[in-house]
N, C-alpha and C. Protein backbone atom coordinates (compact mmCIF):
# COMPACT_ATOMS: atom_id res chain seq x y z
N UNK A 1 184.20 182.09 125.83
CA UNK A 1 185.02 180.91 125.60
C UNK A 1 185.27 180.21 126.93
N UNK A 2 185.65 178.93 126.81
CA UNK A 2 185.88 177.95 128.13
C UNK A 2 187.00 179.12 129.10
N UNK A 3 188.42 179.60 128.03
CA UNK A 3 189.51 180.04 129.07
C UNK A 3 188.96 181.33 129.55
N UNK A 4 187.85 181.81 129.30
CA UNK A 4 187.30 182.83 130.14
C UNK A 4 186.57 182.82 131.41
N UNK A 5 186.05 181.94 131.28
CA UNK A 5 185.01 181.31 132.44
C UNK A 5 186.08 180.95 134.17
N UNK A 6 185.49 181.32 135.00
CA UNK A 6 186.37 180.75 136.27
C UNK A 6 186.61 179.86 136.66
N UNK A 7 187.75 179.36 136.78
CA UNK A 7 187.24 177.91 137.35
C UNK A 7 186.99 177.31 138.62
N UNK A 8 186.32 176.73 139.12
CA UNK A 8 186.22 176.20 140.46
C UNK A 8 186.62 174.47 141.03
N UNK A 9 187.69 174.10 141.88
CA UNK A 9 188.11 172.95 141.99
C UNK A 9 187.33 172.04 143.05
N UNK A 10 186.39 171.17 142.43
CA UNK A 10 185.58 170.26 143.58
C UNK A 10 186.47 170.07 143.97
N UNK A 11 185.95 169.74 145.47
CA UNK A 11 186.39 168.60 146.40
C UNK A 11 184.88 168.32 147.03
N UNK A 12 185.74 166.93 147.66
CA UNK A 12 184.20 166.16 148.41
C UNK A 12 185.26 164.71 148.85
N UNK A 13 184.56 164.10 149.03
CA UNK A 13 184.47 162.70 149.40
C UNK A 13 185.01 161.86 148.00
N UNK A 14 185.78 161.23 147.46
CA UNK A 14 185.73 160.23 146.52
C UNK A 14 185.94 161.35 144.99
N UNK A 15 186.12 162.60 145.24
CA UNK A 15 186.76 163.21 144.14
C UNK A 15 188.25 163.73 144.30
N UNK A 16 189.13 163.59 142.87
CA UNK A 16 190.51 164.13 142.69
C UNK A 16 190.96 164.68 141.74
N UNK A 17 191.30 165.42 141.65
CA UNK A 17 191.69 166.50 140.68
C UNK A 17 190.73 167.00 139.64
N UNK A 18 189.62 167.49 140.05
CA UNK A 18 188.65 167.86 139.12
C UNK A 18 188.31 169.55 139.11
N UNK A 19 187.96 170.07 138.29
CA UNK A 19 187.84 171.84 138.48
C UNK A 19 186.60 171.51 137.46
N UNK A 20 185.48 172.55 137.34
CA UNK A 20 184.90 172.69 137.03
C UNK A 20 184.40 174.51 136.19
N UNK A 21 183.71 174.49 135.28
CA UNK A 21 183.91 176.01 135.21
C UNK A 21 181.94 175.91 134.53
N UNK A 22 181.57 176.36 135.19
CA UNK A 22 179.92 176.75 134.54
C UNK A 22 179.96 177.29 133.70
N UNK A 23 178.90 177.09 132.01
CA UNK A 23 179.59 178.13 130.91
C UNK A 23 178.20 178.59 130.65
N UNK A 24 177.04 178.13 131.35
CA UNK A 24 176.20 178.33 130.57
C UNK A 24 175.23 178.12 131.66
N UNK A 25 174.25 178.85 132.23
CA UNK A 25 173.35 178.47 133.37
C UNK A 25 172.36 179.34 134.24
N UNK A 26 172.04 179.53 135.74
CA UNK A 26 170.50 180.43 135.73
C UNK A 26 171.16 181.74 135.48
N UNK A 27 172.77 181.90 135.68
CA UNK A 27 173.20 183.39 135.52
C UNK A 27 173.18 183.72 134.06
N UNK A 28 172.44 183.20 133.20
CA UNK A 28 172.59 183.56 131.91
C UNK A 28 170.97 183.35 131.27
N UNK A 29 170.07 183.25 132.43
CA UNK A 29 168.44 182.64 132.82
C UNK A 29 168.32 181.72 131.30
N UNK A 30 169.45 180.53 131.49
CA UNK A 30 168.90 179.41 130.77
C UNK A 30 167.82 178.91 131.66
N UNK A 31 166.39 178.64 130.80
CA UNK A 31 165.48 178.25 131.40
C UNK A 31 164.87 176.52 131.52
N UNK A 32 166.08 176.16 130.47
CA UNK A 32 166.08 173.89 130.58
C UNK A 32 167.31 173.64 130.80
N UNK A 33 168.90 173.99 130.77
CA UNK A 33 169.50 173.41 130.89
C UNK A 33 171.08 174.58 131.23
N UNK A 34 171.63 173.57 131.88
CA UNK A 34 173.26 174.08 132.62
C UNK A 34 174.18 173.10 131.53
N UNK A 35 175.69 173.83 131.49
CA UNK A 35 176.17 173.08 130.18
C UNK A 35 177.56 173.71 131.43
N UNK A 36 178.26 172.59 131.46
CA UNK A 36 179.51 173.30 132.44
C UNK A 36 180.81 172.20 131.41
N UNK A 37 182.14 172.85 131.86
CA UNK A 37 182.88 172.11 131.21
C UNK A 37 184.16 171.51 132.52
N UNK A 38 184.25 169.88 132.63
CA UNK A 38 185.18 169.69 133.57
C UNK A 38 186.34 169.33 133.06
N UNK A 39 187.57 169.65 134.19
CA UNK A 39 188.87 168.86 133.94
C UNK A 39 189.17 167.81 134.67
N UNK A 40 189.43 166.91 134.39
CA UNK A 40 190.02 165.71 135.57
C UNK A 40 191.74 165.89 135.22
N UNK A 41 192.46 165.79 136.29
CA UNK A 41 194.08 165.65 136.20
C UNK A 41 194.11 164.30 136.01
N UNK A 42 195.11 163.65 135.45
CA UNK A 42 195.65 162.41 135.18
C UNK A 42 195.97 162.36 136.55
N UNK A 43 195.05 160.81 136.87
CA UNK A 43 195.05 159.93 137.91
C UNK A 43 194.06 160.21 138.70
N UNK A 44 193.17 161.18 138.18
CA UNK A 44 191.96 162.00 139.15
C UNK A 44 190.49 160.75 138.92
N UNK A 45 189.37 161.62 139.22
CA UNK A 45 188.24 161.03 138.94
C UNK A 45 186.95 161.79 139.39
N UNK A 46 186.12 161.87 139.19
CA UNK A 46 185.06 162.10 140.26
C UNK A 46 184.33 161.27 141.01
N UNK A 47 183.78 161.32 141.71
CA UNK A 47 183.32 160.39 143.06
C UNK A 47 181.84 159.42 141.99
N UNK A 48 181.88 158.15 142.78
CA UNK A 48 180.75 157.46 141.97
C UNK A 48 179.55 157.86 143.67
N UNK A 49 178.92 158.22 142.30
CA UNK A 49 177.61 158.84 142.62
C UNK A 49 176.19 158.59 141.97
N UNK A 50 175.19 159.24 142.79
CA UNK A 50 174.03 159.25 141.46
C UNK A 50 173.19 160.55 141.71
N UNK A 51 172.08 160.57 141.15
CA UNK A 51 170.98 161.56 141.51
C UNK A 51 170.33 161.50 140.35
N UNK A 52 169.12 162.56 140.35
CA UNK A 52 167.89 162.15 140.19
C UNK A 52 167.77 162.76 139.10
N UNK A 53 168.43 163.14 138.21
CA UNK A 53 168.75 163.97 136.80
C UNK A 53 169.59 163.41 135.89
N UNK A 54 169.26 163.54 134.92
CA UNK A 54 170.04 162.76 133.82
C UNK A 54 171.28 163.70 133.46
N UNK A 55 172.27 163.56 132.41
CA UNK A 55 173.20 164.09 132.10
C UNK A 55 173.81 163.88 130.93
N UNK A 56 174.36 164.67 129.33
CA UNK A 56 174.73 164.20 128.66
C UNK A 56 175.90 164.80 128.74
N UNK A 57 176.94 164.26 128.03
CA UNK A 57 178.51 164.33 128.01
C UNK A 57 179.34 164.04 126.84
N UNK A 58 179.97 165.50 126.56
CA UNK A 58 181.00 165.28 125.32
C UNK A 58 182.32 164.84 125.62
N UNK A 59 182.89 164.38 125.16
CA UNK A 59 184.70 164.20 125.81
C UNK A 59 185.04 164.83 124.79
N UNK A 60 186.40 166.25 125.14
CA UNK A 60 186.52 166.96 124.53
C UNK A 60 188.07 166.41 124.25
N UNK A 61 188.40 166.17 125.18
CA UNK A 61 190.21 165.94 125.39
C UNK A 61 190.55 164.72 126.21
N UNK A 62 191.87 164.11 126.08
CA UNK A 62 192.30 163.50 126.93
C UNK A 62 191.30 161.93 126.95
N UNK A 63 191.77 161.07 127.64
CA UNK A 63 190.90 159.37 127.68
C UNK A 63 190.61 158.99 129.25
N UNK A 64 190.04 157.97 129.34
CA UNK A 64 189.82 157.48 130.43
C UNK A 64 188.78 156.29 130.74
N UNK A 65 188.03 155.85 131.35
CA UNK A 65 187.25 155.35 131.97
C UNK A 65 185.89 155.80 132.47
N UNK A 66 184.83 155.20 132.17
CA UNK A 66 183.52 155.88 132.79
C UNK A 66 182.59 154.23 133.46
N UNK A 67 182.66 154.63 134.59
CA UNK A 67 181.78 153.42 135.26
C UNK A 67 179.95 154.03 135.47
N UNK A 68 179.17 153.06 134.67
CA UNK A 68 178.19 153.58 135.20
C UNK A 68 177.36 151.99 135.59
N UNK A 69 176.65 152.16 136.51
CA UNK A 69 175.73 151.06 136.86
C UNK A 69 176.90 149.85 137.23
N UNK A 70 178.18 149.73 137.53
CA UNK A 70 179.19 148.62 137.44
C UNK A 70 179.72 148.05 136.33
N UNK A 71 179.49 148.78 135.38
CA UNK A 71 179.69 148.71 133.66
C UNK A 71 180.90 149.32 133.44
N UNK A 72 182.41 149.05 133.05
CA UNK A 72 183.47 149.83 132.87
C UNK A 72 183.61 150.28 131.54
N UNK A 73 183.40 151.84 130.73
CA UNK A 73 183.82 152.11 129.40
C UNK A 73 184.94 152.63 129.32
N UNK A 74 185.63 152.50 127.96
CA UNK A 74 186.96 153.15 127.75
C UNK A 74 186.11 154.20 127.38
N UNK A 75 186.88 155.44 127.67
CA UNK A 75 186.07 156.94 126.83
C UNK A 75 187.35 157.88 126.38
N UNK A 76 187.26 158.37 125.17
CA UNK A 76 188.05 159.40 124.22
C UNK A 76 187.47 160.05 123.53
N UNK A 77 188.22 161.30 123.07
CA UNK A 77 188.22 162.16 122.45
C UNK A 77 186.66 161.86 121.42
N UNK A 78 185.38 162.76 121.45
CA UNK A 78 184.52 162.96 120.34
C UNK A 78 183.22 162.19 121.46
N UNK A 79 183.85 161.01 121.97
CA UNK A 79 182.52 160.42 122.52
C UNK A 79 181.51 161.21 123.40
N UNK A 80 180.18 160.71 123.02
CA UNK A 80 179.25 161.55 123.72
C UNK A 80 178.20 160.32 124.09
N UNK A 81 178.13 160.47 125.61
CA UNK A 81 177.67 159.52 126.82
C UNK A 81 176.29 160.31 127.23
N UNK A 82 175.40 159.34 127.61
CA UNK A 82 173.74 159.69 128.49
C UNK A 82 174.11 158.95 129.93
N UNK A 83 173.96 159.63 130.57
CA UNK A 83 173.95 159.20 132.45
C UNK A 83 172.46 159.09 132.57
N UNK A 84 171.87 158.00 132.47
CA UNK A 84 170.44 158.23 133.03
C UNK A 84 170.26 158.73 134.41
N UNK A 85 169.08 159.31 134.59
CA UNK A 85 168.68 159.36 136.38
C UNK A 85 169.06 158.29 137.31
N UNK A 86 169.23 158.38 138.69
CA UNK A 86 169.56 157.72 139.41
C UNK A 86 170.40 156.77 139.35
N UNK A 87 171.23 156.54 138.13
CA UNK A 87 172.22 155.60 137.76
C UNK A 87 173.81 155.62 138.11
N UNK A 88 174.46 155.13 138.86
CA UNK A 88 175.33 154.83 139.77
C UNK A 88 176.77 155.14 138.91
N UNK A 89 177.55 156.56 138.49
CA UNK A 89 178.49 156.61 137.83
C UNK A 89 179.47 156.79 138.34
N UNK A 90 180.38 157.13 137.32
CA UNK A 90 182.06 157.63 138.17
C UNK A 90 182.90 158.17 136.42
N UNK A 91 183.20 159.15 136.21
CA UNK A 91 184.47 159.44 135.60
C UNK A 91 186.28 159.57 135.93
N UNK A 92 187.04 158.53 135.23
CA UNK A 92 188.47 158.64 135.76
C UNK A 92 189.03 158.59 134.58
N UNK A 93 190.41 159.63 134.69
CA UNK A 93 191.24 159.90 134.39
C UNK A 93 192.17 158.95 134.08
N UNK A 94 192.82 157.99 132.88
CA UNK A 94 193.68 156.54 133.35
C UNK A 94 194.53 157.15 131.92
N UNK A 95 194.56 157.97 131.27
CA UNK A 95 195.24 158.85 130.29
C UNK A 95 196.82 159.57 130.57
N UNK A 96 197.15 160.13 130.04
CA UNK A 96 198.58 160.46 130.33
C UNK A 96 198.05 162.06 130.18
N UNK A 97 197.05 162.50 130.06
CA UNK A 97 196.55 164.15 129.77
C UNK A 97 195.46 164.50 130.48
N UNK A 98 195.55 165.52 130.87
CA UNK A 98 193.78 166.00 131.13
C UNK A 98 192.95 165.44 130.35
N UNK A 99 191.65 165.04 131.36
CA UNK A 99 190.61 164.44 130.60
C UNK A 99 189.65 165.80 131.05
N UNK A 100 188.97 166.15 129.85
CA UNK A 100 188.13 167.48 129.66
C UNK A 100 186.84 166.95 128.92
N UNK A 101 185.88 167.39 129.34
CA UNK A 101 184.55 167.03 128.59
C UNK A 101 183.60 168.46 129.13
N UNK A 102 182.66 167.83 128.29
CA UNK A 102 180.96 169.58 128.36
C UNK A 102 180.28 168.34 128.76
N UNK A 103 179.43 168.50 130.19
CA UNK A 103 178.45 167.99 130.46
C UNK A 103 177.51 169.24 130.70
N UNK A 104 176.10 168.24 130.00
CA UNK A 104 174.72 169.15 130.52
C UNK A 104 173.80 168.70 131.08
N UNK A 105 173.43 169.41 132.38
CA UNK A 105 172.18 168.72 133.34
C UNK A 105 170.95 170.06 133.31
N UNK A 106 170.28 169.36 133.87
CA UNK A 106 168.85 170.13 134.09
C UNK A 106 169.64 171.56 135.07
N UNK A 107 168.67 172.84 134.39
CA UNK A 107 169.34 174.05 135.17
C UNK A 107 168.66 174.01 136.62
N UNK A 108 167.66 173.19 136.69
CA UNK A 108 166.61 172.85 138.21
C UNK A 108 167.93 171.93 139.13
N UNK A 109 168.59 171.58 138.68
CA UNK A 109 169.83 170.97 139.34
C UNK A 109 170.67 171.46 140.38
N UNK A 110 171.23 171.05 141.43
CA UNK A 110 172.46 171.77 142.20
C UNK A 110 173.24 172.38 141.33
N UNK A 111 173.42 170.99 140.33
CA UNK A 111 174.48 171.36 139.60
C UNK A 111 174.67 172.09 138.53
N UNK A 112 173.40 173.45 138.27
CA UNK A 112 173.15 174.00 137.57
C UNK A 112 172.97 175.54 138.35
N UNK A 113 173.52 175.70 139.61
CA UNK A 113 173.84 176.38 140.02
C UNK A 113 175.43 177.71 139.99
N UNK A 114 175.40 179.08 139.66
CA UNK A 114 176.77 179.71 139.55
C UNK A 114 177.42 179.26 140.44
N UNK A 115 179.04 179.25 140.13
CA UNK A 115 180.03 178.69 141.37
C UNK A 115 180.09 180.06 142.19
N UNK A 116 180.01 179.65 143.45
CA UNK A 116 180.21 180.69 144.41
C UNK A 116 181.56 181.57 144.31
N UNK A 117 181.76 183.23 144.61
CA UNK A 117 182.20 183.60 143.97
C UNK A 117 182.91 184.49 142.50
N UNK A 118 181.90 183.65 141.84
CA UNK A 118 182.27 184.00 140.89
C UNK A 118 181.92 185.29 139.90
């Protein structure tokens, strides 16, 4: 289950209040895909970024905002989003709750890497 999994709190450049917890990935030798689940704190976001892997995304909890390409969406509860490759995003928090979603990227990914630690 998600409350089993560890969690780990990015930081970087242009991220705030985000934790992350890997649920699914090479420590489990998925051989196409990493499935991790994030939290953003109300008023958080993650950094607008891109890279070279696509990404799909459930919103599990909580609302907010998703910028991709300079495009602003409202996003809630059920919606499920495609990040193409190299396409210029950002997730924020503008909700009064944790915003929680399951994103999945390629397990060939950084970001399909176990959190250190863990």
């Amino acid at each position: 289950s998600i409350q089993t999994v560890d969690s780990k709190k990015i930081e970087g450049d242009g991220i705030d209040g985000v934790t992350m917890r890997l649920l699914v990935g090479r420590q489990d030798e998925a051989p196409t895909f990493a499935m991790r689940h994030f939290s953003i704190d109300q008023g958080g976001s993650t950094p607008l970024h891109q890279h070279n892997w696509e990404h799909e995304v459930l919103i599990l909890s909580g609302s907010g905002e998703m910028e991709c390409e300079g495009i602003v969406e409202s996003i809630a509860v059920g919606d499920a989003i495609f990040v193409p490759p190299n396409d210029i995003h950002q997730f924020r928090n503008t909700g009064t709750n944790s915003l929680e979603f399951i994103c999945i990227v390629p397990v060939e990914s950084p970001c399909g890497e176990p959190i250190p630690g863990s």
